[in-house]
N, C-alpha and C. Protein backbone atom coordinates (compact mmCIF):
# COMPACT_ATOMS: atom_id res chain seq x y z
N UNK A 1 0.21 2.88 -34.12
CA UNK A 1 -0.53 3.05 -35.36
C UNK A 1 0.36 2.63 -36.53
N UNK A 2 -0.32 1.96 -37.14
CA UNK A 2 0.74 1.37 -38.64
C UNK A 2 -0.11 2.33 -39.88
N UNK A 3 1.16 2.76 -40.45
CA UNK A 3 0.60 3.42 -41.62
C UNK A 3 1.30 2.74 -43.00
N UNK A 4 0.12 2.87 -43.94
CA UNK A 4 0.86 1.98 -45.17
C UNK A 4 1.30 4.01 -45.98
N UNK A 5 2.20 3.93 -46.64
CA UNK A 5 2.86 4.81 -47.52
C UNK A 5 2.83 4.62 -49.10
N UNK A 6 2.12 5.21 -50.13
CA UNK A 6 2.31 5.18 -51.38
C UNK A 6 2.27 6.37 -51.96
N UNK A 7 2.44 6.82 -53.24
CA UNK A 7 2.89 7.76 -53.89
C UNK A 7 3.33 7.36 -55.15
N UNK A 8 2.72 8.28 -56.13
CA UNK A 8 3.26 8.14 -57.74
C UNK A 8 2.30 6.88 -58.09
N UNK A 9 1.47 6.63 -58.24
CA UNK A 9 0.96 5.73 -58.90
C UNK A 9 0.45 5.63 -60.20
N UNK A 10 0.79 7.08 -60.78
CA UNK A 10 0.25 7.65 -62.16
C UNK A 10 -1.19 6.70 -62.63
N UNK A 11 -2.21 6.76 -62.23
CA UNK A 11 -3.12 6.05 -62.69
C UNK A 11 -3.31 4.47 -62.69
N UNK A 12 -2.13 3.90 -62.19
CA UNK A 12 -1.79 2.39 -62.26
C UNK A 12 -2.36 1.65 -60.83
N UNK A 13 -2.78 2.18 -60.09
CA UNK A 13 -3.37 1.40 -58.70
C UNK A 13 -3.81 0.27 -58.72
N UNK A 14 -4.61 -0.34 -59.86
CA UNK A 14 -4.92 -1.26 -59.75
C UNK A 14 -3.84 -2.30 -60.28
N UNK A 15 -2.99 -1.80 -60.11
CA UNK A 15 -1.89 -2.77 -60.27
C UNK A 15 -1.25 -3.88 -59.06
N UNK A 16 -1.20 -2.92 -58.06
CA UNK A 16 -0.76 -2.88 -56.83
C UNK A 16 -1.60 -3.70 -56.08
N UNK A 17 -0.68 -5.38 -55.77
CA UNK A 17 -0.96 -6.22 -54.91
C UNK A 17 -0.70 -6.34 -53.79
N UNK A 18 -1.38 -6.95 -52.80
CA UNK A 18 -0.84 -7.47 -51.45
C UNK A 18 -0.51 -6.72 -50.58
N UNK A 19 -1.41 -5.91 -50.30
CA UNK A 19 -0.84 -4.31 -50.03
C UNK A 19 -1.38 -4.79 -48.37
N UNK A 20 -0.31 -4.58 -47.70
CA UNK A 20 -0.36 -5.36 -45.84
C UNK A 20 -1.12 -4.43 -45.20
N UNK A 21 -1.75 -5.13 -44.05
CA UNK A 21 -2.33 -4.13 -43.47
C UNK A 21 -2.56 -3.44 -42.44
N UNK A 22 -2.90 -2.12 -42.31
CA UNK A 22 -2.34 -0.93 -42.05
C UNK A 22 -3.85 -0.25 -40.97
N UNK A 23 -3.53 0.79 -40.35
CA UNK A 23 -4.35 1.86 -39.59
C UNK A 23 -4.78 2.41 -41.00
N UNK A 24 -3.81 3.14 -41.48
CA UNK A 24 -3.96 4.41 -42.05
C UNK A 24 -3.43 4.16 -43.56
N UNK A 25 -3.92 4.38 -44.62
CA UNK A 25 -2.82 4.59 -46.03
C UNK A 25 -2.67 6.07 -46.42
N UNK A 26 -1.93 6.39 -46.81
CA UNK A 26 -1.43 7.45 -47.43
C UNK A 26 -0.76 7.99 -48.90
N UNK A 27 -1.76 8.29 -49.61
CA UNK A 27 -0.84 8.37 -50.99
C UNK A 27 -0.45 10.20 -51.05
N UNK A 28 0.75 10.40 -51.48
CA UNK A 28 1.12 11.61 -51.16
C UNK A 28 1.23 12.18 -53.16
N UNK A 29 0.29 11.87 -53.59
CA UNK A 29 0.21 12.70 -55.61
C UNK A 29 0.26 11.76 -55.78
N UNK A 30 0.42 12.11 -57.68
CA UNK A 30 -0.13 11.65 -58.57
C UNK A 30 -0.52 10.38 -58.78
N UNK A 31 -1.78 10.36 -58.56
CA UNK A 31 -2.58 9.59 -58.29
C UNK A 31 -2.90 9.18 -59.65
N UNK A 32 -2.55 10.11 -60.42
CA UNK A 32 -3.65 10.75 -62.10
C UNK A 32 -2.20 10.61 -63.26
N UNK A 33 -2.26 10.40 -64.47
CA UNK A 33 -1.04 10.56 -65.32
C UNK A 33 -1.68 11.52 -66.00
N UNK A 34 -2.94 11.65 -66.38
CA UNK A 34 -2.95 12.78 -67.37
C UNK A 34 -4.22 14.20 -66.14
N UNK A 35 -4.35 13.85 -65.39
CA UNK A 35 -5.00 14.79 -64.66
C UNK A 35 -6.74 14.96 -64.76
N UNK A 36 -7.39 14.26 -65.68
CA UNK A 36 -8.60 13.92 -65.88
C UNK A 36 -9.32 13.53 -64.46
N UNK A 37 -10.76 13.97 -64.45
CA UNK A 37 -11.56 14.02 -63.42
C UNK A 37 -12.09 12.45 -63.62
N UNK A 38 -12.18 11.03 -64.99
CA UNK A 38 -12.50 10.20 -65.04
C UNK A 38 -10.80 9.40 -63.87
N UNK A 39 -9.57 10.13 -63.78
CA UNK A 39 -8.65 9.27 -63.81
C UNK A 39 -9.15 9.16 -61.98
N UNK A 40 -9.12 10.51 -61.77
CA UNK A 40 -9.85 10.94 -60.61
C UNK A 40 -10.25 10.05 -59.73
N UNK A 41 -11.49 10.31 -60.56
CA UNK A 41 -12.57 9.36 -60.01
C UNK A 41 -12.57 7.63 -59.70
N UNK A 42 -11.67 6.99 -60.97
CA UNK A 42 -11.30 5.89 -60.97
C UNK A 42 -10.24 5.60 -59.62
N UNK A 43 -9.46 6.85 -59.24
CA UNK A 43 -8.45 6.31 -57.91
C UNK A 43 -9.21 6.49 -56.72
N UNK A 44 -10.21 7.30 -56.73
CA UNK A 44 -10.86 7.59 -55.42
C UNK A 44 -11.98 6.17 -55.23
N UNK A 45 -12.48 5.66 -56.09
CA UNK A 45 -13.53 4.28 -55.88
C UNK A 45 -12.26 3.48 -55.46
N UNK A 46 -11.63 3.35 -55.61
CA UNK A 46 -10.44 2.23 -55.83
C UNK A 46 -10.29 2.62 -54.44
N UNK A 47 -9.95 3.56 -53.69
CA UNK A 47 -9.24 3.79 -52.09
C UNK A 47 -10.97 3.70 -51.66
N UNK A 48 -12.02 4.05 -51.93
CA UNK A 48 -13.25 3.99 -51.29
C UNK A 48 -13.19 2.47 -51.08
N UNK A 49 -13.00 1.53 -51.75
CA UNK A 49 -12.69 0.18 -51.75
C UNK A 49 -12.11 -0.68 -50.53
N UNK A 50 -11.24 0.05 -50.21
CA UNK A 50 -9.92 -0.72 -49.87
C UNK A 50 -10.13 -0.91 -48.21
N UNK A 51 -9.54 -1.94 -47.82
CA UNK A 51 -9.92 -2.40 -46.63
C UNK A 51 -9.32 -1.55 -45.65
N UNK A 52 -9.00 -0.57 -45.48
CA UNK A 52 -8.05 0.41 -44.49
C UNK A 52 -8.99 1.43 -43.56
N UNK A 53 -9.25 1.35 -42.24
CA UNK A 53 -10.10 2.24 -41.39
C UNK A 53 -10.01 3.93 -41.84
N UNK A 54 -8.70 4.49 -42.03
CA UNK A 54 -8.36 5.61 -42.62
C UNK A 54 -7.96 5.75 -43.95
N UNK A 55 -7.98 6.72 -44.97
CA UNK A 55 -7.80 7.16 -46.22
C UNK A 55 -7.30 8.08 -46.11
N UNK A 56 -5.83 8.74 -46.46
CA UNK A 56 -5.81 10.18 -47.24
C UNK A 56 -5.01 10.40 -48.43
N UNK A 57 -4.66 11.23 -48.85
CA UNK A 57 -4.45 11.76 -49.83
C UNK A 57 -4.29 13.40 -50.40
N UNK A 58 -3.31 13.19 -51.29
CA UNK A 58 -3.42 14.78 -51.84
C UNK A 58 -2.76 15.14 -52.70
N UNK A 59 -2.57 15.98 -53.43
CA UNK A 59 -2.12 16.14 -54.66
C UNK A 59 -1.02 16.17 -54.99
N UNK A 60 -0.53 15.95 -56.43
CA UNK A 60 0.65 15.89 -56.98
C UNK A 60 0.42 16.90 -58.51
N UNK A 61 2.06 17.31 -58.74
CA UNK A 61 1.90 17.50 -60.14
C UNK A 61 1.11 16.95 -61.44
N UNK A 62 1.00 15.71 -61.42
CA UNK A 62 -0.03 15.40 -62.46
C UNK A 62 -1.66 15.25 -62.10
N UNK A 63 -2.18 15.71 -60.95
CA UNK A 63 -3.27 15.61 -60.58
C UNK A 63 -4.41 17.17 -60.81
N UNK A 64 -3.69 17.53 -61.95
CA UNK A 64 -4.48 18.74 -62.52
C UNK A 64 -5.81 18.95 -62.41
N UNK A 65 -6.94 18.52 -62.34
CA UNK A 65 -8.08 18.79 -61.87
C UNK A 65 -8.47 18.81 -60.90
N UNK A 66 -7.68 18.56 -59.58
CA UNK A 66 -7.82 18.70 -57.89
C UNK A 66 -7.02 20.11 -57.67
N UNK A 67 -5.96 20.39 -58.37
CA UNK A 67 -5.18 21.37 -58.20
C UNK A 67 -5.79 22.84 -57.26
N UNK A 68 -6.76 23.43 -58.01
CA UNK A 68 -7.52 24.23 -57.00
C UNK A 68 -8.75 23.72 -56.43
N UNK A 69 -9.16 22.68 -56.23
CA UNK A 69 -10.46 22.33 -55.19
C UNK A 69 -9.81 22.24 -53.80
N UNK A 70 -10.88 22.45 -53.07
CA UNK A 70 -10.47 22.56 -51.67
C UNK A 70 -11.15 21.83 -50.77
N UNK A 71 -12.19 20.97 -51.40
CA UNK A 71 -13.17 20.14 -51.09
C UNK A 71 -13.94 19.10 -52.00
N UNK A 72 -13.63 17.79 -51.93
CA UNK A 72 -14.61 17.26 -53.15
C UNK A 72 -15.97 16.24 -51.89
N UNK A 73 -16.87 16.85 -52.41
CA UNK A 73 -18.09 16.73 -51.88
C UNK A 73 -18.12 14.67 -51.89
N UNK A 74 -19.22 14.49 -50.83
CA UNK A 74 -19.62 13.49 -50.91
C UNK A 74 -18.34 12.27 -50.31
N UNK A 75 -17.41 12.14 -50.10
CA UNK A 75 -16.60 11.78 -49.79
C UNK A 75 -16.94 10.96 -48.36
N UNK A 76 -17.03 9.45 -48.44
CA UNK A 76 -17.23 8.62 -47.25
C UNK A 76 -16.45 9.10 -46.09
N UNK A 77 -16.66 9.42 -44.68
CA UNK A 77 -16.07 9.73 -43.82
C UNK A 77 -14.63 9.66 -43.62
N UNK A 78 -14.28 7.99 -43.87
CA UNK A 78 -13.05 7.69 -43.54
C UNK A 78 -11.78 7.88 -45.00
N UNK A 79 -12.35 8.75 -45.82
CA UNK A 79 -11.43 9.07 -47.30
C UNK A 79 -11.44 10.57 -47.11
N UNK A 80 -9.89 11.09 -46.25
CA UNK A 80 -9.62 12.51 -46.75
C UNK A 80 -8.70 13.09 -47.48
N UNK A 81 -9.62 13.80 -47.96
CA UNK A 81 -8.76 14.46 -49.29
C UNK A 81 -8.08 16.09 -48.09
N UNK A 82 -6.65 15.83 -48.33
CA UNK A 82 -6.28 16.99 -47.54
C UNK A 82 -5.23 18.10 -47.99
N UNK A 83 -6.07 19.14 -48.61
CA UNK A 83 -5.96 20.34 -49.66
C UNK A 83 -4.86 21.01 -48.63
N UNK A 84 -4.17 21.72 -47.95
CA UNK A 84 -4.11 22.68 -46.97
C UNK A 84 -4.47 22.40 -46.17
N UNK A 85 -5.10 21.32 -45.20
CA UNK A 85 -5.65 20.96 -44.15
C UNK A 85 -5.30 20.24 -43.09
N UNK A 86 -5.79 19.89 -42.15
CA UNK A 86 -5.05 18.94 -41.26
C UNK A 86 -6.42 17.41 -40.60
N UNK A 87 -6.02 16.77 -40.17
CA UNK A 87 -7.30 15.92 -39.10
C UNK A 87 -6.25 15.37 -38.35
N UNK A 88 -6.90 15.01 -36.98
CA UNK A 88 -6.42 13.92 -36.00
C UNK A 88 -6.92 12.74 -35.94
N UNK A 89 -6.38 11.93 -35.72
CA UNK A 89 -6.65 10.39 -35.99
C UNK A 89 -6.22 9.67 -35.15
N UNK A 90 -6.89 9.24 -34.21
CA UNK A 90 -6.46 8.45 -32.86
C UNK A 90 -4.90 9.38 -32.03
N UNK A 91 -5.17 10.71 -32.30
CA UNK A 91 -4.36 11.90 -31.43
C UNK A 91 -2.88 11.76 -32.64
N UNK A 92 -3.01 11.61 -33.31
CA UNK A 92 -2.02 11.90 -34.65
C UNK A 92 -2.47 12.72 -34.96
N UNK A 93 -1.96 14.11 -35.66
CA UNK A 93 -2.23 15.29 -36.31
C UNK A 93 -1.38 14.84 -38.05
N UNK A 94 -2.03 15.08 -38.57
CA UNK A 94 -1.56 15.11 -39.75
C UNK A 94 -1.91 15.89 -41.03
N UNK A 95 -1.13 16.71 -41.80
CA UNK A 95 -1.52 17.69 -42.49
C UNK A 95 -0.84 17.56 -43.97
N UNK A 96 -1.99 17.69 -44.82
CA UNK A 96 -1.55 17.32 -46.22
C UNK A 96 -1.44 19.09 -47.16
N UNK A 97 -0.60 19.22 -47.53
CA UNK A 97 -0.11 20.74 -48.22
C UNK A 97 -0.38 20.08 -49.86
N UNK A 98 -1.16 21.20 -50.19
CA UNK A 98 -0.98 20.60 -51.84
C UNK A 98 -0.28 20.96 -52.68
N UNK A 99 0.07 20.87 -53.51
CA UNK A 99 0.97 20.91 -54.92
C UNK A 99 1.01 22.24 -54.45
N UNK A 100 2.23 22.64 -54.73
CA UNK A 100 2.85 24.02 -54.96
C UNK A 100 2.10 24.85 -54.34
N UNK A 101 1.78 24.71 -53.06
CA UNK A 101 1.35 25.93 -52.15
C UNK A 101 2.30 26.47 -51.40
N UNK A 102 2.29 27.37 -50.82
CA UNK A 102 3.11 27.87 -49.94
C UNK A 102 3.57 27.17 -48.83
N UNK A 103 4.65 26.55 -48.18
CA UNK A 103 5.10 25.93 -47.26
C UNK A 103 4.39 26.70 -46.30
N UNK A 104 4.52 28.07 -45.93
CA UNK A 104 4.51 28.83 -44.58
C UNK A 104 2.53 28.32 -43.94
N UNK A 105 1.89 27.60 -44.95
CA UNK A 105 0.57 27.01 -44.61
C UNK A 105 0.84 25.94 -43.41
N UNK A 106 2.07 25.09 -43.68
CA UNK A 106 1.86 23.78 -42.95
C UNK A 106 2.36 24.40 -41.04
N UNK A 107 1.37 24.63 -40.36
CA UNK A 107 1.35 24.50 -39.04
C UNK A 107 2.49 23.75 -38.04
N UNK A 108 2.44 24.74 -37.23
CA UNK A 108 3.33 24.28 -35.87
C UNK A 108 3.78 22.87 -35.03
N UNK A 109 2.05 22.66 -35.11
CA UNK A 109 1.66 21.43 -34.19
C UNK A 109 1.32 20.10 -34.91
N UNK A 110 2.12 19.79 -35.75
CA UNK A 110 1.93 18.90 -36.64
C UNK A 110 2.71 17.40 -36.94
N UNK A 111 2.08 16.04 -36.44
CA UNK A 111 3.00 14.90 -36.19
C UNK A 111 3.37 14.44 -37.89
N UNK A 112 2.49 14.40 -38.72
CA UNK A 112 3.20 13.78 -39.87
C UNK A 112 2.76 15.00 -40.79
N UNK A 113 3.71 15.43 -41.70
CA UNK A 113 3.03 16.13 -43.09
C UNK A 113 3.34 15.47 -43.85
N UNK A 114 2.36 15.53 -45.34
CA UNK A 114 2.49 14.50 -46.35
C UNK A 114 1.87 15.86 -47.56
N UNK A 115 3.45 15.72 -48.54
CA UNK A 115 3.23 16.59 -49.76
C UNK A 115 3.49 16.00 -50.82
N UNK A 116 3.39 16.16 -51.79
CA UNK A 116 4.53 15.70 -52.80
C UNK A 116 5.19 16.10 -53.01
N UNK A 117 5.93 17.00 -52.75
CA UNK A 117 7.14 17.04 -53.58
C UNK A 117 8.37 16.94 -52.07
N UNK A 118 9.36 16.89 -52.40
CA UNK A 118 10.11 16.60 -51.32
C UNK A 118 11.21 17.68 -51.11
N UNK A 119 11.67 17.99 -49.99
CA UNK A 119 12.58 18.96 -49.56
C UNK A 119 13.72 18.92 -49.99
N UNK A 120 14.68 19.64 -50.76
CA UNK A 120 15.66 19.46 -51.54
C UNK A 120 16.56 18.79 -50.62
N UNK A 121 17.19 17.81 -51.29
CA UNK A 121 18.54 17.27 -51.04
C UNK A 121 18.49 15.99 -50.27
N UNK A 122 16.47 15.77 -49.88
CA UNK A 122 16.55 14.44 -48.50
C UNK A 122 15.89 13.83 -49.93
N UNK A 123 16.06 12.80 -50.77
CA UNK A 123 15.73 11.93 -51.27
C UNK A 123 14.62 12.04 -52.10
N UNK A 124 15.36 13.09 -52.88
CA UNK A 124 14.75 14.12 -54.34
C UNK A 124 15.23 14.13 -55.65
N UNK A 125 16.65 12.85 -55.48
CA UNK A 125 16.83 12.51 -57.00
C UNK A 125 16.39 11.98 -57.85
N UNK A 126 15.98 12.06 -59.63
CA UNK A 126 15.42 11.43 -60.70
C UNK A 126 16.15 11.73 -61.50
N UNK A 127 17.13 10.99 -62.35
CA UNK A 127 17.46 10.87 -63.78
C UNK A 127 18.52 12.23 -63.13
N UNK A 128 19.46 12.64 -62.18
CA UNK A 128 20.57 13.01 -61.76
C UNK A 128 20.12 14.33 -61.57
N UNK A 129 18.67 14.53 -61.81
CA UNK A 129 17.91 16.15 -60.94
C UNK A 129 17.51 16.13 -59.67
N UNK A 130 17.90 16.75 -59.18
CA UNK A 130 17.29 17.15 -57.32
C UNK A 130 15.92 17.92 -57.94
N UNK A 131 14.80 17.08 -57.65
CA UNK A 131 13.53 17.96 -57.90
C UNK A 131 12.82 18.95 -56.14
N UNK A 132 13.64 18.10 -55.37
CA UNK A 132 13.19 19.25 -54.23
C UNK A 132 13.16 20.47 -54.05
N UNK A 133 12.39 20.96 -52.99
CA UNK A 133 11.66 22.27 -52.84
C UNK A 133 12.38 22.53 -51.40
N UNK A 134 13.73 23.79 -51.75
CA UNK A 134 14.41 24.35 -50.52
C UNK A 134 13.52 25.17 -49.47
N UNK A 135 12.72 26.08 -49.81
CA UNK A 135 11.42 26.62 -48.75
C UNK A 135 10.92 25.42 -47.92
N UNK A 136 10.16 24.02 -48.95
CA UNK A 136 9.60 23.04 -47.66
C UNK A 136 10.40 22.49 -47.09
N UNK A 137 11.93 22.62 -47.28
CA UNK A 137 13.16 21.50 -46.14
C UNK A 137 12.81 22.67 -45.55
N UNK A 138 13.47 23.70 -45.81
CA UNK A 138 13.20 24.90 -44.24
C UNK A 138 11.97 24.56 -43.75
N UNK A 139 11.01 24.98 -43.52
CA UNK A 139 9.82 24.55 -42.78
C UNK A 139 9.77 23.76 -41.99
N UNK A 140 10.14 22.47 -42.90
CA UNK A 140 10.14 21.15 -42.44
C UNK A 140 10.65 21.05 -41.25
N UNK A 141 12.21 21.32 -40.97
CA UNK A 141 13.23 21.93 -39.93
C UNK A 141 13.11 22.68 -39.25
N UNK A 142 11.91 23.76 -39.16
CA UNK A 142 11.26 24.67 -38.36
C UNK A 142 10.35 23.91 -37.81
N UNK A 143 9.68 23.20 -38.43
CA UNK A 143 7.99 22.88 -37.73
C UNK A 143 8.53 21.40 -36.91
N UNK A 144 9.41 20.57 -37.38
CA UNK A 144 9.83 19.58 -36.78
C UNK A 144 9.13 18.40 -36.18
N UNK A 145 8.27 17.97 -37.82
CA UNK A 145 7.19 16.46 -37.36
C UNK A 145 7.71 15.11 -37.16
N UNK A 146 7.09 14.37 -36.35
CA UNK A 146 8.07 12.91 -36.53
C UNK A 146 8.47 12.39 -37.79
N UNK A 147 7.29 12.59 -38.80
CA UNK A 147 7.47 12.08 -39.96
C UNK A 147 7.36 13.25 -41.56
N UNK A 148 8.16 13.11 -42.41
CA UNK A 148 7.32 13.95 -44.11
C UNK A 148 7.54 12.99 -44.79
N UNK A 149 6.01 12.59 -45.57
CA UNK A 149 5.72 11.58 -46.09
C UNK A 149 5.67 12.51 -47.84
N UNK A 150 6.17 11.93 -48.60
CA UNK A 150 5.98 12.51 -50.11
C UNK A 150 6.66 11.72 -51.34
N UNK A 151 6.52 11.76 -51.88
CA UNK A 151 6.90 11.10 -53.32
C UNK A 151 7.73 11.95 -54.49
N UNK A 152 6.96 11.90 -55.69
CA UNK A 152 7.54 12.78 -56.77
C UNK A 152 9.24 12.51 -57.30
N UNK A 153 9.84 12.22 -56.87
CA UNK A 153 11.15 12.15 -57.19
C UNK A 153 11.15 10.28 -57.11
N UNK A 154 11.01 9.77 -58.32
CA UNK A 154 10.60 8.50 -58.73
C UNK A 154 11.94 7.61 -58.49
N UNK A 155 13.28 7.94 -59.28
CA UNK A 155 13.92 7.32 -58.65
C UNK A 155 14.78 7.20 -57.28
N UNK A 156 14.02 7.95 -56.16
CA UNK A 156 14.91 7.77 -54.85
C UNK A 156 13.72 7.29 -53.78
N UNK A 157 13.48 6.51 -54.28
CA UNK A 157 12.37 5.70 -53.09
C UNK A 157 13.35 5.40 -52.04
N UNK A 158 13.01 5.00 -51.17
CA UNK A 158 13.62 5.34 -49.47
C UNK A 158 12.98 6.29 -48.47
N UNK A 159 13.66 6.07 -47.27
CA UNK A 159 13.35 6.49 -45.76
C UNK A 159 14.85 6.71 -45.25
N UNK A 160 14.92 8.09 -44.70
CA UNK A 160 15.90 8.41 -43.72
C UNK A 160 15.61 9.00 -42.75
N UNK A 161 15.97 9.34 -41.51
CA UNK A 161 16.18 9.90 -40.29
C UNK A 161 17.21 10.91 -40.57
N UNK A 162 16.40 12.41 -40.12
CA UNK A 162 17.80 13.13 -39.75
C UNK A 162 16.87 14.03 -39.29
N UNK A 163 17.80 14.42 -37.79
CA UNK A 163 17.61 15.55 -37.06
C UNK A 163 16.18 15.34 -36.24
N UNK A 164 16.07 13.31 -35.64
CA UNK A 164 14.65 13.30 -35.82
C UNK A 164 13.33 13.41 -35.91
N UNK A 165 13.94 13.55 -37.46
CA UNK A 165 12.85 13.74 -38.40
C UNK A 165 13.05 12.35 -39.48
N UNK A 166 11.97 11.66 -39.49
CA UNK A 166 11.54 10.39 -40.52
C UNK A 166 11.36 11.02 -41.61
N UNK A 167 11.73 10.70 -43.01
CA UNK A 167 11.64 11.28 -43.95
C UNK A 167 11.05 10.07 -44.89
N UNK A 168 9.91 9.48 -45.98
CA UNK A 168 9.42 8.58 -47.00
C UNK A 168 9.29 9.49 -47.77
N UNK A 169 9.99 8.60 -49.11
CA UNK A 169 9.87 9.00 -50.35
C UNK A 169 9.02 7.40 -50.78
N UNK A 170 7.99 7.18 -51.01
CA UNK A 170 7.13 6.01 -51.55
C UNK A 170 6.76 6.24 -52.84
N UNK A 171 7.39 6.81 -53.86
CA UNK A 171 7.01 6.80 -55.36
C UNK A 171 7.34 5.32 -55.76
N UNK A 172 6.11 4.76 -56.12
CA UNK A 172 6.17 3.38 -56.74
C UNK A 172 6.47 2.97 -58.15
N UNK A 173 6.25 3.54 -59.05
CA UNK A 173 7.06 4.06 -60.05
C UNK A 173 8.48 4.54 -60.41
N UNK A 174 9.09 4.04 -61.62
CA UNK A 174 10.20 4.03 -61.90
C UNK A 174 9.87 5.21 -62.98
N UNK A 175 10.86 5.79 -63.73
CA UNK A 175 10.66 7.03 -64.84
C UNK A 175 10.44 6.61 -66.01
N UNK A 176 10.10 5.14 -65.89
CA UNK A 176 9.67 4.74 -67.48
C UNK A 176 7.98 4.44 -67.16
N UNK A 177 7.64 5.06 -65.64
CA UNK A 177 6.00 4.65 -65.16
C UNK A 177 6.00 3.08 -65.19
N UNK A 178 6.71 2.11 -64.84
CA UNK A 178 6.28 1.26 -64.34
C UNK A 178 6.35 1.43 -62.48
N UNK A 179 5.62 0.31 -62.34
CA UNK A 179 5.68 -0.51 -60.38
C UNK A 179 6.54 -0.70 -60.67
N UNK A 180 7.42 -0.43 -59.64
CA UNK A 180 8.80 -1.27 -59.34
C UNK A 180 9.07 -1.63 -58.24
N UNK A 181 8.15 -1.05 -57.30
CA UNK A 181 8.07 -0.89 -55.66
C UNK A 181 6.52 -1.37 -55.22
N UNK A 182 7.11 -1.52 -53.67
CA UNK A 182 5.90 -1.81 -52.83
C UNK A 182 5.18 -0.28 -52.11
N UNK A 183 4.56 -0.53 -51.71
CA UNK A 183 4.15 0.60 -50.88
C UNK A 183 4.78 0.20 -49.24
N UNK A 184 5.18 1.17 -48.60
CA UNK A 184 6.31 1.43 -47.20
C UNK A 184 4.79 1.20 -46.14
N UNK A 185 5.29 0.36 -45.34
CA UNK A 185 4.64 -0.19 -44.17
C UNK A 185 5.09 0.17 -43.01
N UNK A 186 5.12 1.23 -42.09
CA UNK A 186 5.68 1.60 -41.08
C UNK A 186 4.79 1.74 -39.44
N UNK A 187 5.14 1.54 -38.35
CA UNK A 187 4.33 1.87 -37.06
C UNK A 187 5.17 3.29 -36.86
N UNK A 188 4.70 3.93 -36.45
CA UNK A 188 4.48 4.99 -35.81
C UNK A 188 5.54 4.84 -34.59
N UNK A 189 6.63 5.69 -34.59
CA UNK A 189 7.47 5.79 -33.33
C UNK A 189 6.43 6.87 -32.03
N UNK A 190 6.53 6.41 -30.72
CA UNK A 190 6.15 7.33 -29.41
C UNK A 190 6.70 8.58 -30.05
């Protein structure tokens, strides 16, 4: 399974060319710069769009009007929005935790999780702050998925391995909100 990886797009998606193609895309937040249900709406037609069999997604700090929904209605089959939740996808489990929920939500049996914010210290620097979250590295290290897919920490885009565990940081954005990046194209290790 090839999954495309993005994150941080603050409202700019339609920026984003040539985007290869993939099973699955994944944007892990802010989707939104100011959190508006028009900015919303404008990123969700835009992924309703897009040539990819699977869709997901889920929130970030600037995505303030998803913040407590737990469901947005009407939603084409293959676009999930994943609040706290999980789906399988050709026997992939994958579970999206939203903004500042409790880690102890994200489940046992779980091949990729995708949050935004990232586990302190794996590739959580911006402007010389570690914005990671020490509770979700524990977890993370407890629950032990092939992959944690997340963004938020704009300048440390990258992928590492440790303890394997695959770690993407795909914030496409730099801290002045431009693209500066592609979105991460990866297959799926056995």
């Amino acid at each position: 399974m090839r999954i495309l990886h993005l994150s941080d797009t603050h409202g700019l998606h339609h920026r984003i060319n040539n985007m290869p193609e993939a099973d699955v895309i994944i944007h892990s937040g802010d989707i939104s710069n100011s959190g508006t249900e028009e900015e919303v709406l404008d990123f969700m037609n835009w992924m309703i769009e897009l040539p990819y069999q699977h869709k997901i997604f889920v929130t970030g700090n600037h995505d303030l009007c998803l913040w407590d929904a737990e469901v947005i209605e009407d939603l084409p089959n293959n676009l999930h929005f994943l609040q706290d939740k999980s789906i399988t996808i050709n026997g992939v489990k994958f579970y999206g935790l939203a903004y500042n929920h409790p880690e102890d939500l994200i489940p046992n049996d779980i091949d990729i999780v995708i949050t935004h914010e990232p586990p302190v210290m794996i590739l959580d620097e911006s402007a010389g702050i570690h914005w990671g979250n020490a509770p979700l590295r524990n977890r993370i290290f407890e629950v032990k998925p092939s992959y944690h897919l997340f963004g938020h920490a704009h300048d440390d885009y990258g992928f590492i391995k440790q303890d394997g565990i695959v770690f993407s940081n795909a914030a496409l954005l730099n801290d002045r909100l431009q693209i500066t990046r592609k979105p991460r194209l990866f297959n799926l290790e056995p």
